[in-house]
Protein backbone atom coordinates (compact mmCIF):
# COMPACT_ATOMS: atom_id res chain seq x y z
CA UNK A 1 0.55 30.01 -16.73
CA UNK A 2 0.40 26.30 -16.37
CA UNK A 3 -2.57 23.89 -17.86
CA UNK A 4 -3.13 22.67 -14.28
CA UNK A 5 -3.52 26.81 -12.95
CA UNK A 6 -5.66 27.78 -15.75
CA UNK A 7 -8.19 24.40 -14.78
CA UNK A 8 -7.45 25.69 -10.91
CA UNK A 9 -8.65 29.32 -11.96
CA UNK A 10 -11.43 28.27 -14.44
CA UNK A 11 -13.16 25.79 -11.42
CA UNK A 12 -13.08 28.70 -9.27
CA UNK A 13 -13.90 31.29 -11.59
CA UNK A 14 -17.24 29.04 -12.49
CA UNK A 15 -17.45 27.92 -8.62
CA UNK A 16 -16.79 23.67 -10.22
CA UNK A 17 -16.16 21.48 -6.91
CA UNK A 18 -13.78 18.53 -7.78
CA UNK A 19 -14.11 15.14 -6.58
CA UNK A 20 -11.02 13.65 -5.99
CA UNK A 21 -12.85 10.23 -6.95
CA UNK A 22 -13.94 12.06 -10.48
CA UNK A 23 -10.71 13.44 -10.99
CA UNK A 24 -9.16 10.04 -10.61
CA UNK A 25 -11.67 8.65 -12.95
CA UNK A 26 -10.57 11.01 -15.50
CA UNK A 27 -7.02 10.97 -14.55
CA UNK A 28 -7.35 6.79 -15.66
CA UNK A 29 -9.20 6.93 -18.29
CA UNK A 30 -6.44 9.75 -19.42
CA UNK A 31 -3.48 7.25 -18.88
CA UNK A 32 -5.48 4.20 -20.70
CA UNK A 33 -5.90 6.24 -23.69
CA UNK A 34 -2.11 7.09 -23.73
CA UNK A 35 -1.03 3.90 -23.33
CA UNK A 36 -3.16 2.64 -26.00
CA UNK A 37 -2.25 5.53 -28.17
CA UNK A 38 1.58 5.19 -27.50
CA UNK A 39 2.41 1.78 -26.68
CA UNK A 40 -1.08 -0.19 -27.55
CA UNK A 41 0.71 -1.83 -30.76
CA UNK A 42 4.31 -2.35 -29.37
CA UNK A 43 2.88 -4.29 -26.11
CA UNK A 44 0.38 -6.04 -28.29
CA UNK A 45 2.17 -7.36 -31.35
CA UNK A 46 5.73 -6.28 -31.30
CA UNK A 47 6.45 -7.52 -27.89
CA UNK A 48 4.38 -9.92 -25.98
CA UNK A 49 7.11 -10.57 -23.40
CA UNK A 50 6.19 -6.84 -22.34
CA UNK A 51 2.50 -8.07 -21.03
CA UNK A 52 4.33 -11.82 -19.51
CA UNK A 53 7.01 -9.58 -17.12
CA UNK A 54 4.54 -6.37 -16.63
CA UNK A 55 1.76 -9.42 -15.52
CA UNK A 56 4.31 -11.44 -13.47
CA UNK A 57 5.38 -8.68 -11.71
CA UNK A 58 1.96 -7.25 -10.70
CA UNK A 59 1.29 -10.69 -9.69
CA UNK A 60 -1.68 -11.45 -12.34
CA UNK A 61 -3.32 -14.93 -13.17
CA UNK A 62 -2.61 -15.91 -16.70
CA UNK A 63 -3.92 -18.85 -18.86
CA UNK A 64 -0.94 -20.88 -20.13
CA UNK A 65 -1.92 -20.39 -23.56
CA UNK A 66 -1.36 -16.17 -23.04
CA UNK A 67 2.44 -16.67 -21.83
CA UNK A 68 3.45 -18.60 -25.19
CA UNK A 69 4.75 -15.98 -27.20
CA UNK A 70 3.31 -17.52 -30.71
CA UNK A 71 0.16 -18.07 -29.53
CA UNK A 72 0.11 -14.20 -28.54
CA UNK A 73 1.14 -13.47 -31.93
CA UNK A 74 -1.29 -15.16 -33.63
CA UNK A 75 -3.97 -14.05 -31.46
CA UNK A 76 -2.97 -10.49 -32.36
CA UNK A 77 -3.16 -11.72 -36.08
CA UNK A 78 -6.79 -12.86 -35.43
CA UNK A 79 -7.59 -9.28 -34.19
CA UNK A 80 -6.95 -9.69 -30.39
CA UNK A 81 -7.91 -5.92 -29.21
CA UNK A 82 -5.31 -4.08 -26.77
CA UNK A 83 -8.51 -3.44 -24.49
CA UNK A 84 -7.91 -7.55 -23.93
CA UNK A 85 -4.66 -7.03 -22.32
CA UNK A 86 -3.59 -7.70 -19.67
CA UNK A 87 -1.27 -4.23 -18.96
CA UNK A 88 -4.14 -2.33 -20.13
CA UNK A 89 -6.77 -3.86 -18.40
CA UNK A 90 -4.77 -3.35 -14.76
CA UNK A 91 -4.37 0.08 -15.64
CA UNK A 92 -7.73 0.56 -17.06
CA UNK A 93 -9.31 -0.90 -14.20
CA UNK A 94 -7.45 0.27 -11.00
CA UNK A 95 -9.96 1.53 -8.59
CA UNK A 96 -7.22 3.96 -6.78
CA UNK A 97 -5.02 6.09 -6.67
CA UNK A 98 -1.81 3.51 -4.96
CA UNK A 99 -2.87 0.83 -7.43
CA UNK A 100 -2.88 2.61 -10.48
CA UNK A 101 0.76 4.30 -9.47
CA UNK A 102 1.90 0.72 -8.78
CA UNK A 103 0.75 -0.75 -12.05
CA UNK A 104 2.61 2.30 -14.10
CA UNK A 105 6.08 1.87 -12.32
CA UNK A 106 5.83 -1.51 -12.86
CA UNK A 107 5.22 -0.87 -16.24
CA UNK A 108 8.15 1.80 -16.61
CA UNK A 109 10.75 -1.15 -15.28
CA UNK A 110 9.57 -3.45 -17.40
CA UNK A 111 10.01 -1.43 -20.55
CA UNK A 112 13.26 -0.39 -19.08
CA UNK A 113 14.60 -3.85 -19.26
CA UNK A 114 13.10 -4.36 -22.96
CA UNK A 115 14.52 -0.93 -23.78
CA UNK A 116 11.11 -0.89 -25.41
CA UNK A 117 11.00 2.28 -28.04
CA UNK A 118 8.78 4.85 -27.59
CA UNK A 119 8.85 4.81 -23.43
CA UNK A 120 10.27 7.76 -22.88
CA UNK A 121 7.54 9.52 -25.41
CA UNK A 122 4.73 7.52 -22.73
CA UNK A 123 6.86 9.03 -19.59
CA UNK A 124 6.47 12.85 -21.64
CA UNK A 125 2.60 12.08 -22.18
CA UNK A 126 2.39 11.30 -18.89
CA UNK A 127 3.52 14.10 -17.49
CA UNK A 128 0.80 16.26 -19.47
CA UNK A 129 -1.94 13.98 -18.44
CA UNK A 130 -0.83 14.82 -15.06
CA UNK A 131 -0.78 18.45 -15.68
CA UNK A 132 -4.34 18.90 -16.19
CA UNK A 133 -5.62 16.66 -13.81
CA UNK A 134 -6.12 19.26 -10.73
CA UNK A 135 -5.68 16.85 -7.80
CA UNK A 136 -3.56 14.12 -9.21
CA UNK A 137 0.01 14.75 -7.28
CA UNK A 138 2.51 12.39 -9.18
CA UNK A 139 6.44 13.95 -10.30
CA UNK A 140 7.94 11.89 -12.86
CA UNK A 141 11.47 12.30 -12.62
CA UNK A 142 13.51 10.64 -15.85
CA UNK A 143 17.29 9.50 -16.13
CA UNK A 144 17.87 7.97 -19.59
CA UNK A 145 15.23 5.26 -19.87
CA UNK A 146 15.08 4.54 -16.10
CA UNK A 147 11.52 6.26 -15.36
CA UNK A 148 10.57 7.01 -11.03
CA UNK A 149 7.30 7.78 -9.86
CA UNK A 150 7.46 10.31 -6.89
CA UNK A 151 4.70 11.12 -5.21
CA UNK A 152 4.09 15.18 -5.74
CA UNK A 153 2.62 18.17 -3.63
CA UNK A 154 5.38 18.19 -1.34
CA UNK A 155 7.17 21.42 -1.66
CA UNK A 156 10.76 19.26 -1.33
CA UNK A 157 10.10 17.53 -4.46
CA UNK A 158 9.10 20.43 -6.19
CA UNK A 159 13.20 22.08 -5.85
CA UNK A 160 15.44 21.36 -8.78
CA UNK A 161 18.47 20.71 -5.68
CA UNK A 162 16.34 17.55 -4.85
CA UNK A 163 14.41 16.28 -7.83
CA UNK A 164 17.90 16.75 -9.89
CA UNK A 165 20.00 14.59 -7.50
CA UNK A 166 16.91 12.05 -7.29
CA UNK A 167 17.64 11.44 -11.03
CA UNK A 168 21.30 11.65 -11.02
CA UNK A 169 21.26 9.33 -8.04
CA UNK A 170 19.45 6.23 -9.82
CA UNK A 171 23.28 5.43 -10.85
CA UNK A 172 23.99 4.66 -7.43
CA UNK A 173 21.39 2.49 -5.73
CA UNK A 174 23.28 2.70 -2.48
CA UNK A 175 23.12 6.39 -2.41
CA UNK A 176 19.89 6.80 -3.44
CA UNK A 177 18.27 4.44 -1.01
CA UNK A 178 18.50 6.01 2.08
CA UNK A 179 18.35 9.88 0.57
CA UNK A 180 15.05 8.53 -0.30
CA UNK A 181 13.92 6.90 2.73
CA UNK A 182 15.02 10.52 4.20
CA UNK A 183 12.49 11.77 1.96
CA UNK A 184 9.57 9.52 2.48
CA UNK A 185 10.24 10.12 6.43
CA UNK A 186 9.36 14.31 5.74
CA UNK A 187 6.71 13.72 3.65
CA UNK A 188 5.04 11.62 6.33
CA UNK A 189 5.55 14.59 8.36
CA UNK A 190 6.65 11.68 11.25
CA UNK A 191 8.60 14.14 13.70
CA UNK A 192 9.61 11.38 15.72
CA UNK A 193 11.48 9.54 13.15
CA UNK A 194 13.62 12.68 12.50
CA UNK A 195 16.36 11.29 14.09
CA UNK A 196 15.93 8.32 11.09
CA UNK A 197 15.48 10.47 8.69
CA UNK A 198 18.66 12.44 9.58
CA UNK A 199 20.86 9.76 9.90
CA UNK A 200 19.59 8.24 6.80
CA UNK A 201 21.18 11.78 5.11
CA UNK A 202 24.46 11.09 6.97
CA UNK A 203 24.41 7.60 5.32
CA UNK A 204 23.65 8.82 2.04
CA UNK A 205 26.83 11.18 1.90
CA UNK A 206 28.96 8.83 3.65
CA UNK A 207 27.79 5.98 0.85
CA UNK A 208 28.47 8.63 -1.99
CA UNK A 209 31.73 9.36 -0.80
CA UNK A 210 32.79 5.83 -0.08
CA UNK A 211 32.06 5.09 -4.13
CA UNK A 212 33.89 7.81 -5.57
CA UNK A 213 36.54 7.88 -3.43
CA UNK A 214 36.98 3.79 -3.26
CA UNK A 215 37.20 3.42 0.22
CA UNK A 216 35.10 2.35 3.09
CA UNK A 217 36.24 5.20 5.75
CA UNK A 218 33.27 6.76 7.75
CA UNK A 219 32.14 10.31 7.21
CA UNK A 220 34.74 11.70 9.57
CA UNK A 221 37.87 9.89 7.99
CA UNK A 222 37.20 11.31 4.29
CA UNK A 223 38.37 14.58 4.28
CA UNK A 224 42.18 14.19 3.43
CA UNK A 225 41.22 11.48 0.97
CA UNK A 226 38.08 14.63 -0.36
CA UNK A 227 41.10 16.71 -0.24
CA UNK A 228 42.73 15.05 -2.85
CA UNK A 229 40.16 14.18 -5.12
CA UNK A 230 38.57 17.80 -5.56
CA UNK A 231 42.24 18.57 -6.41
CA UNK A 232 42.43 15.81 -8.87
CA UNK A 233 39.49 17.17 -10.42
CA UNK A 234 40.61 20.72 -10.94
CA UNK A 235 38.29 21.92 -8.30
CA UNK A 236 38.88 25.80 -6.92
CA UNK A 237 41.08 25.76 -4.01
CA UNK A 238 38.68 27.48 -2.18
CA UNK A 239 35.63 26.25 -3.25
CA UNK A 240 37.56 23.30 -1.48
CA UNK A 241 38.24 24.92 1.36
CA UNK A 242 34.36 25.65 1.65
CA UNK A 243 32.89 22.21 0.40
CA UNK A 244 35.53 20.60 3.31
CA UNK A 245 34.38 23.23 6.37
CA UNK A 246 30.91 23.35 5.60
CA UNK A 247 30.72 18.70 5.73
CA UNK A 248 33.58 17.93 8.47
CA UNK A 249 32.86 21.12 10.70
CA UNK A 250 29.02 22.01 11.28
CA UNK A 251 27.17 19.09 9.53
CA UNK A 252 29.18 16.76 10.92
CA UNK A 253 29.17 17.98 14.50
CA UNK A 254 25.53 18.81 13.67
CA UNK A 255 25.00 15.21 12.94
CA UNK A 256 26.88 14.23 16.08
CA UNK A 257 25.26 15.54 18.58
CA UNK A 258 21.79 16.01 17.07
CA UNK A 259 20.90 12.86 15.72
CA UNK A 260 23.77 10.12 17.74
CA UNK A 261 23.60 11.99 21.36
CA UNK A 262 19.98 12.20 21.19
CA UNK A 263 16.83 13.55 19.11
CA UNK A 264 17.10 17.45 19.34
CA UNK A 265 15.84 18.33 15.80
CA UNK A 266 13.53 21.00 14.88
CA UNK A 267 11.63 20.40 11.91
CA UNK A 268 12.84 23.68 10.33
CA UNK A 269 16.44 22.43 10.72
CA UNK A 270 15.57 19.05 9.57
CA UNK A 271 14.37 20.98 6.06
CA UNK A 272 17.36 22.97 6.08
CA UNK A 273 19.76 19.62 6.25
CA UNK A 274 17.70 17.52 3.75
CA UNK A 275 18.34 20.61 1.13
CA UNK A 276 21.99 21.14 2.22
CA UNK A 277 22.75 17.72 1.79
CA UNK A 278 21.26 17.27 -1.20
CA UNK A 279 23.66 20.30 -2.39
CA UNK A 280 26.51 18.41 -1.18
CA UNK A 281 25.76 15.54 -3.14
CA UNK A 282 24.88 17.18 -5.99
CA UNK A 283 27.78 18.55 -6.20
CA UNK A 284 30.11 15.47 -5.93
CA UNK A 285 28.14 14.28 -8.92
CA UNK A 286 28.47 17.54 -11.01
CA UNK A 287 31.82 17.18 -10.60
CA UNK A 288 32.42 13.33 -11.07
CA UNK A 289 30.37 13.83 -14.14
CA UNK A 290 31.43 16.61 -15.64
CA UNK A 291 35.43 15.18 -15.75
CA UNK A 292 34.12 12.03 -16.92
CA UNK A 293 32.72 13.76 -20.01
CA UNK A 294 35.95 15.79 -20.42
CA UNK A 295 34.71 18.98 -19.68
């Protein structure tokens, strides 16, 4: 049993309402210490520049003598206190939920782009802090040192078919964008964007295909050219055969007349093609991968 069931059964056992403005409370001060704990000296005295990007990017108000990076150093000489900072104190101090997800993924790309040690240790602590904090919904999904805040709850995000190809997808931004937006349409539960949010899946597979197969054919045009490059990559002929009939017959006609011809989507079938083609893009990158590593 997980930390965040046995606080679920223990609250109901004892009958313990929870505020969703306490638990946030708690879930901040949680993160604050964290930070401090994991990354309190590295921001403060091994890498100002951390605090000057993570500031400029959340679009903070600095004094001129903060930005110089020997003045910071020599304030953190003279016992300058992490509490003073400026990453900490945004965190610290965020008074919701949106804001305090904001200030952490800002602070994830930032230390992505300082490869800044000990990130992926913060991303791991995280994740606990989350854990046992009964109605904070946040899935951290983690590629390497590029770190994605998702928001959680949603039983889509909770599937290994979807969260893995969220992660394997950060290598190809123009994949990932509109799988995502797909996403963000279901979890608004907007029915009458459906026909958005299916297209946006069509795009996604048509992108993915374009990039590994280095061409810029629509959807409909790439199954010779699929043909050969499941072949060239030692792919089952008939695992071919079924990858092929499954995209260029039903999905595609599916995506035809459903979605170009007019909105006829039910939400059960809109599910349905969000997990199927995040199967078929999984796959494409299971495969790409897995020859570029030899195996």
């Amino acid at each position: 049993m997980n930390a965040r069931r046995k606080i679920h059964n223990f609250y109901q056992r004892w009958n313990i309402r929870v505020s969703d403005d306490g638990e946030f409370i708690k879930f901040r001060n949680r993160v604050a210490s964290l930070l401090d704990q994991v990354l309190g000296h590295i921001i403060l005295s091994l890498d100002p520049n951390i605090t000057r990007d993570f500031a400029y990017r959340v679009g903070i108000e600095r004094l001129p003598e903060t930005s110089d990076e020997l003045s910071y150093f020599r304030r953190s000489q003279l016992g300058a206190h992490f509490s003073e900072n400026d990453v900490y104190k945004t965190i610290a101090n965020a008074t919701n939920r949106k804001d305090l997800v904001t200030a952490l993924q800002y602070l994830f790309w930032v230390l992505e782009e300082h490869k800044t040690e000990r990130a992926s240790e913060f991303a791991n602590e995280l994740r606990k802090a989350i854990m046992i904090s009964p109605t904070i919904d946040i899935r951290i999904v983690q590629r390497g040192n590029h770190v994605t805040l998702y928001p959680g709850g949603a039983k889509l995000l909770d599937e290994n078919v979807v969260n893995e190809t969220l992660e394997w997808l950060d290598d190809y931004p123009q994949v990932s964008e509109p799988f995502e937006e797909a996403l963000r349409i279901y979890q608004a539960k907007d029915v009458k964007k459906n026909r958005n949010l299916l297209d946006n899946l069509r795009v996604a597979v048509e992108q993915l295909l374009q990039v590994l197969l280095k061409n810029r054919r629509t959807l409909e045009n790439q199954k010779a050219p699929l043909a050969e490059w499941l072949e060239a990559h030692g792919v089952h002929k008939q695992v071919q055969n079924m990858y092929a009939s499954m995209l260029f017959g039903p999905y595609a006609m599916y995506q035809n007349e459903a979605v170009k011809h007019g909105d006829k989507s039910s939400p059960v079938e809109v599910e349905y093609m969000i997990y199927l083609t995040g199967t078929f893009i999984r796959f494409l990158l299971q495969v790409s991968q897995e020859t570029a590593h030899g195996s």
